[in-house]
Protein backbone atom coordinates (compact mmCIF):
# COMPACT_ATOMS: atom_id res chain seq x y z
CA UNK A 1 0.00 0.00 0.00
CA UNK A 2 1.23 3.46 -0.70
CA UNK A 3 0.27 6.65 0.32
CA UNK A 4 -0.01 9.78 -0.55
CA UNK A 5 -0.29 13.32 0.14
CA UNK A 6 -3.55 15.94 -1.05
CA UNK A 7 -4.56 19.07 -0.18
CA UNK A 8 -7.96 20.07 1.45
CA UNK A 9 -9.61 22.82 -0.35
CA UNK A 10 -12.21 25.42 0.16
CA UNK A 11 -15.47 23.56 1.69
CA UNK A 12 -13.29 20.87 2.51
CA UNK A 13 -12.85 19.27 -0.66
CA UNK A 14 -10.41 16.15 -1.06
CA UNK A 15 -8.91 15.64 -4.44
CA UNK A 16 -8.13 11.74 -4.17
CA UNK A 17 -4.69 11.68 -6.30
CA UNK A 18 -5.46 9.53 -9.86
CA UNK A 19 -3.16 6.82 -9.14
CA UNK A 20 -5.22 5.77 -5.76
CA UNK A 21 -8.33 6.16 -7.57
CA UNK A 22 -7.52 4.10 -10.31
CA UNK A 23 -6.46 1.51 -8.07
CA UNK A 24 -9.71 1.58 -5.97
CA UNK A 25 -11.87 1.98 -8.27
CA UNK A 26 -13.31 5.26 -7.70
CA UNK A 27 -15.18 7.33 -10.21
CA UNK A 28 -16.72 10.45 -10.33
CA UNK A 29 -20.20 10.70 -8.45
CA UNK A 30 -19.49 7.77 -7.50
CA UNK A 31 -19.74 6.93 -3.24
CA UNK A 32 -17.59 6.32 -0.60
CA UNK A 33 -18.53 5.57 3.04
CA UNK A 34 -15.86 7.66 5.73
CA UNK A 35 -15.43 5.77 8.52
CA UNK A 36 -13.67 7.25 11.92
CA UNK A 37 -10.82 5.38 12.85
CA UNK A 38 -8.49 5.78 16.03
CA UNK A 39 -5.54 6.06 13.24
CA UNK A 40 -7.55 8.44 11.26
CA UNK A 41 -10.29 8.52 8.68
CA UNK A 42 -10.30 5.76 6.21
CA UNK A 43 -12.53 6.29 2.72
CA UNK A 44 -13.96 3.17 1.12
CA UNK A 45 -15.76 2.71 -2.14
CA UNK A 46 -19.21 1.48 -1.62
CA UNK A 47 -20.33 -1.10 -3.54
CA UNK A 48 -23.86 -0.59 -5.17
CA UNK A 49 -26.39 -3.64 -5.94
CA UNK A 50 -28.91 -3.54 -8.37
CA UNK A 51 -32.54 -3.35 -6.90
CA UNK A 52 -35.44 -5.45 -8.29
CA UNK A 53 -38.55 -3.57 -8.87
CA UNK A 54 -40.96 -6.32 -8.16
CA UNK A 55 -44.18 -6.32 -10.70
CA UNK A 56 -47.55 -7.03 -8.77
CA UNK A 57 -47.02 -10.38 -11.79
CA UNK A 58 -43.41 -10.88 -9.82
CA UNK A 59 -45.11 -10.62 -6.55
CA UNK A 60 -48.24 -13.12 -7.38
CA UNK A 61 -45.62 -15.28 -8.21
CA UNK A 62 -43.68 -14.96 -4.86
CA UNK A 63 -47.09 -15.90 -3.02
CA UNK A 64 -48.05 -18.84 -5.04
CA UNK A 65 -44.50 -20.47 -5.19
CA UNK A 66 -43.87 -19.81 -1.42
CA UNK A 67 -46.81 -21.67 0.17
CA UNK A 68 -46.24 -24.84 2.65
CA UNK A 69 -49.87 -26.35 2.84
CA UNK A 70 -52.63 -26.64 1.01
CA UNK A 71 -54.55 -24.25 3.43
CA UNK A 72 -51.58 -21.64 2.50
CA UNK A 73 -52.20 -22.12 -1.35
CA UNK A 74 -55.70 -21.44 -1.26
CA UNK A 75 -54.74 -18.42 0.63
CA UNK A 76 -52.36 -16.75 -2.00
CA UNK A 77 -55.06 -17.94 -4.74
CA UNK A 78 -57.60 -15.49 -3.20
CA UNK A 79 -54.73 -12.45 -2.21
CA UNK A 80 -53.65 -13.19 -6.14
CA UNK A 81 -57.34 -12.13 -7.18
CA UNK A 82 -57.27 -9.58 -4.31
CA UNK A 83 -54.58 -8.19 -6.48
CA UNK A 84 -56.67 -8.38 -9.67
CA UNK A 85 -54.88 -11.10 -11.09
CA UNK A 86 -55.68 -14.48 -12.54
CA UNK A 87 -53.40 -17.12 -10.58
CA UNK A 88 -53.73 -19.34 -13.67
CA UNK A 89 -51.58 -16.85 -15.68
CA UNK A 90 -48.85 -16.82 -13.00
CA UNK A 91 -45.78 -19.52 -13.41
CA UNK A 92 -45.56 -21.22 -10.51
CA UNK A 93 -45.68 -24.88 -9.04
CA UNK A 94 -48.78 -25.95 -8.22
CA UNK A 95 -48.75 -27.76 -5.00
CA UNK A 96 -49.32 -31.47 -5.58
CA UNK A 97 -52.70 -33.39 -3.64
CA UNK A 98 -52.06 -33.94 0.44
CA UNK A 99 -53.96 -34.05 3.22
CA UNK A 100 -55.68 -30.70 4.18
CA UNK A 101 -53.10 -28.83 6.16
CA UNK A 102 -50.36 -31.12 5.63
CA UNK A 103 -47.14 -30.26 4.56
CA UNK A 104 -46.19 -30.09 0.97
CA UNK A 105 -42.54 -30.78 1.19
């Protein structure tokens, strides 16, 4: 690891020299998270996850494909029509014949 000197400006602004932000990663706009350390204050990059946007489709699925009884599937049928939805049009595994209230696994 190397380090390296900068300058702090007016409002405080940090230039992070070009070879350490190469190295990290860092890009313009982009985020870090400043963390206070006993040693001093220590910059990361934060690492950014694309977020799912679920569809009320995508969330009719979640409900019929998530159920453990029979009881349960009869359940997310009605909350799937709740939703305005026909469960017939949604993928999912249809939970095969047990006992009422039994487990499906």
């Amino acid at each position: 690891m190397r380090s390296e000197t900068a300058k702090i400006g007016k409002r405080f602004t940090l230039v992070i020299p070009a070879g350490l932000r190469q190295e990290y990663g860092l890009e313009e706009n982009g985020l870090v998270v400043m963390e206070g350390r006993p040693e001093g204050i220590l910059l990361r990059p934060v690492v950014t996850l694309p977020v799912e946007l679920y569809t009320p489709e995508r969330k009719a699925e979640f409900l019929l494909n998530s159920v453990a009884t029979e009881a349960d599937y009869t359940w997310a049928v009605g909350e799937v029509r709740k939703m305005g939805l026909d469960p017939e049009t949604i993928p999912h595994q249809k939970p095969e014949a047990h006992e009422k209230g039994s487990d499906l696994s």
